[in-house]
N, C-alpha and C. Protein backbone atom coordinates (compact mmCIF):
# COMPACT_ATOMS: atom_id res chain seq x y z
N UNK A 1 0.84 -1.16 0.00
CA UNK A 1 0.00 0.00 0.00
C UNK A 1 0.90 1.24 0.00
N UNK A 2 0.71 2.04 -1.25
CA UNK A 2 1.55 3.13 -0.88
C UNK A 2 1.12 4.16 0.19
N UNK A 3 2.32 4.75 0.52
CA UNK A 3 2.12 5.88 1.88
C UNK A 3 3.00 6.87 1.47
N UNK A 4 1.79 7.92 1.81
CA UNK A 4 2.69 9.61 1.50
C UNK A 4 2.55 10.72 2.64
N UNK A 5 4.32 11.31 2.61
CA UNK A 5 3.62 11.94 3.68
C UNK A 5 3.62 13.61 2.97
N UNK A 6 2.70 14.52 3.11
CA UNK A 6 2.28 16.12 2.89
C UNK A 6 3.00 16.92 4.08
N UNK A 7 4.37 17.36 4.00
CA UNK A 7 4.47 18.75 5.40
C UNK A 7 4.11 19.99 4.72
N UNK A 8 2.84 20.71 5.37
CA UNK A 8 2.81 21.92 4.64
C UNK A 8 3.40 23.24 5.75
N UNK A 9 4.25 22.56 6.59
CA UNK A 9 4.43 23.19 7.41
C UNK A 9 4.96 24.79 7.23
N UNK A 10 5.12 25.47 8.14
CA UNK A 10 5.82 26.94 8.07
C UNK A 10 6.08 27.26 9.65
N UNK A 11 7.33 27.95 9.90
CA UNK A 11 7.84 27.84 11.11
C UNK A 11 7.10 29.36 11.41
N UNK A 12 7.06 29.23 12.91
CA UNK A 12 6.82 30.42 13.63
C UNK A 12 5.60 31.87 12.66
N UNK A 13 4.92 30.64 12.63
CA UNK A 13 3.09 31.22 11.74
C UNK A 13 2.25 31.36 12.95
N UNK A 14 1.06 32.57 12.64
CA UNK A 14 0.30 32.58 13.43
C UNK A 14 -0.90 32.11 13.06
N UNK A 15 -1.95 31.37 14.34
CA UNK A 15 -2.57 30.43 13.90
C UNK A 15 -3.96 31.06 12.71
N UNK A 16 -4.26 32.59 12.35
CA UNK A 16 -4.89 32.98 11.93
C UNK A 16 -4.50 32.97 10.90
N UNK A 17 -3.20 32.37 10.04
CA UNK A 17 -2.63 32.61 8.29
C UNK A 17 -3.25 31.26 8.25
N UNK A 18 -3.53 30.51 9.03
CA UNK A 18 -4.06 29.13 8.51
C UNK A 18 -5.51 28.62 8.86
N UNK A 19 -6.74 29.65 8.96
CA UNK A 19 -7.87 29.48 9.38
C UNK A 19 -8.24 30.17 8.49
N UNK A 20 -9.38 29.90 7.48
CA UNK A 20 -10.25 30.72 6.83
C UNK A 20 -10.79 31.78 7.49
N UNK A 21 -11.44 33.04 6.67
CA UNK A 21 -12.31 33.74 7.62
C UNK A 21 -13.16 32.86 8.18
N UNK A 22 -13.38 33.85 10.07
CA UNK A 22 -14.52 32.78 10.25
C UNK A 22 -13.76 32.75 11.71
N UNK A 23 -14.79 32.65 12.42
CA UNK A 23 -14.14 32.31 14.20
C UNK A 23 -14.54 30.88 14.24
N UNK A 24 -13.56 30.48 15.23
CA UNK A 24 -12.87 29.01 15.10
C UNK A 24 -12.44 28.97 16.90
N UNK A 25 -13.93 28.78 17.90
CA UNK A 25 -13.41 28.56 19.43
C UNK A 25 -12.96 29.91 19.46
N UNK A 26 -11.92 30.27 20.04
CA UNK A 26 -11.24 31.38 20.89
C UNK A 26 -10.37 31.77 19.46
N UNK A 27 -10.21 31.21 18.21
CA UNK A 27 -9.44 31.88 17.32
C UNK A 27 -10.09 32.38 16.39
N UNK A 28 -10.06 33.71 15.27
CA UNK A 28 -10.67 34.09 14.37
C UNK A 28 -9.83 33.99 13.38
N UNK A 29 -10.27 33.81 11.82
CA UNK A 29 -9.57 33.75 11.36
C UNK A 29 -9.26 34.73 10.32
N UNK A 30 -8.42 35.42 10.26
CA UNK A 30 -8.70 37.21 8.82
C UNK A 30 -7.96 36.57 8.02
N UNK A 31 -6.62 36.03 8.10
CA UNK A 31 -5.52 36.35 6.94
C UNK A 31 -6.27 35.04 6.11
N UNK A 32 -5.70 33.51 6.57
CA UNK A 32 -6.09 32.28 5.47
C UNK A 32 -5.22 32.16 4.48
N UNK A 33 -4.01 33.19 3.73
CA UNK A 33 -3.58 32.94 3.26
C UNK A 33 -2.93 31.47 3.50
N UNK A 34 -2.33 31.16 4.47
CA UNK A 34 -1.26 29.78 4.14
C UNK A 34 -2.68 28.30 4.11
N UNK A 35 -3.71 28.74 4.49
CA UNK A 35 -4.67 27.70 4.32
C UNK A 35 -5.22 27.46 2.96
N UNK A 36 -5.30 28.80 1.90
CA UNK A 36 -5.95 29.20 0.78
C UNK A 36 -4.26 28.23 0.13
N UNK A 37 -3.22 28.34 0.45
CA UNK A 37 -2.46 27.88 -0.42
C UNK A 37 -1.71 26.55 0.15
N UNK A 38 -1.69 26.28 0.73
CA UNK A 38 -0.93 24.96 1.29
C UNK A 38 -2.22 23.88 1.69
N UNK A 39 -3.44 24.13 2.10
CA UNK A 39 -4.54 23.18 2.50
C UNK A 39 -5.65 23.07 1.55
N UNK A 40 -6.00 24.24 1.06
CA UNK A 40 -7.00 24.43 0.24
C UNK A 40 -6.82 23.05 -1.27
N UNK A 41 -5.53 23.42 -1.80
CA UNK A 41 -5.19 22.67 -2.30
C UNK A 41 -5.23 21.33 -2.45
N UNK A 42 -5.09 20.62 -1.06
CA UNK A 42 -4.97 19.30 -1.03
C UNK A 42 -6.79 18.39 -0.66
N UNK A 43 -7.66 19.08 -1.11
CA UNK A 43 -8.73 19.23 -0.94
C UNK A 43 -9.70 17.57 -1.54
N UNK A 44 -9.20 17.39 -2.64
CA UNK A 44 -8.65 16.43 -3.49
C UNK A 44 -8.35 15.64 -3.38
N UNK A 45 -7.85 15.17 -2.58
CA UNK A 45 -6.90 13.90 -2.52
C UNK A 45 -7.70 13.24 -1.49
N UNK A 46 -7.27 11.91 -1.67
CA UNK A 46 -8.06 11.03 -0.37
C UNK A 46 -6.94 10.60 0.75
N UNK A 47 -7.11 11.86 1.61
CA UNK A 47 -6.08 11.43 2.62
C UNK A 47 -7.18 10.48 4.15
N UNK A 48 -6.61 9.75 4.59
CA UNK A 48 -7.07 8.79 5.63
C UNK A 48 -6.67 9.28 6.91
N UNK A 49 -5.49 10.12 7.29
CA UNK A 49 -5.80 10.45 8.15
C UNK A 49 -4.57 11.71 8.60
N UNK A 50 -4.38 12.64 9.51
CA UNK A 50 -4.03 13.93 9.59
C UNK A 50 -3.00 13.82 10.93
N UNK A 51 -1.91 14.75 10.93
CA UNK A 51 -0.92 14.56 12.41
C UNK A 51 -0.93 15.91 12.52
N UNK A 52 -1.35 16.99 13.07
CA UNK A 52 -1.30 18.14 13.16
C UNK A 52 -0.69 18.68 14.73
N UNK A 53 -0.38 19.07 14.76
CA UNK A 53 0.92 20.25 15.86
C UNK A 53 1.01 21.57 15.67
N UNK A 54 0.25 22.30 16.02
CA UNK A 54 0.69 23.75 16.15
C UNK A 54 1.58 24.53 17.19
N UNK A 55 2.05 23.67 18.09
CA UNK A 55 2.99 24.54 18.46
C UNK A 55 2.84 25.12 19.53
N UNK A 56 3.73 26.41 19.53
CA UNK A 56 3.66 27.52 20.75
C UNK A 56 3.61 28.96 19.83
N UNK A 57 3.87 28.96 18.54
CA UNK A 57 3.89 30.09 18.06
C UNK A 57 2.92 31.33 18.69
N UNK A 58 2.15 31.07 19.06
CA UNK A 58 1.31 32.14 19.50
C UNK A 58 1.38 32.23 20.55
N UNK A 59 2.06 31.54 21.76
CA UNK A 59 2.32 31.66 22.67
C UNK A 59 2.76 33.10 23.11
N UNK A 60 3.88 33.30 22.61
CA UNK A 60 4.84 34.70 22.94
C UNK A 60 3.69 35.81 22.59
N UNK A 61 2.77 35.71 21.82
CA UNK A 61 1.57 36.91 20.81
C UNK A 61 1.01 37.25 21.84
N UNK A 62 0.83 38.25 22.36
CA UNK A 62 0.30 38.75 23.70
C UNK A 62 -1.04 39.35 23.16
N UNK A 63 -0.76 39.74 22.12
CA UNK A 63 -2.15 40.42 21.09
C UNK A 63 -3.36 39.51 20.75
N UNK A 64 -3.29 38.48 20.74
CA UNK A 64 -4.06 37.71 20.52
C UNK A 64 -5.44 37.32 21.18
């Protein structure tokens, strides 16, 4: 069975470049760019299943 792996990763992103517009729990989302181009994309494909990690990036964001 083949196996593939997708990193669409990007270091030290905030979690709103990867949320469509649209509030999402305690996050909103304005920008979407890295979702419109790195997720949007893979829309398509029949993936089975997802490993996602966001991090601390927003940690330090006091603005948030």
């Amino acid at each position: 069975m083949p196996v593939g792996v997708l990193n669409v990763a990007v270091g030290d992103t905030e979690i709103n470049r990867w949320l469509p517009r649209g509030r999402y729990g305690i996050f909103e989302g304005t920008d979407g760019s890295l979702y419109h181009n790195r997720i949007a994309p893979l829309s398509k494909l029949k993936i089975k299943g997802i490993l996602y990690y966001q991090g601390e990036a927003d940690e330090y964001r006091t603005h948030l």
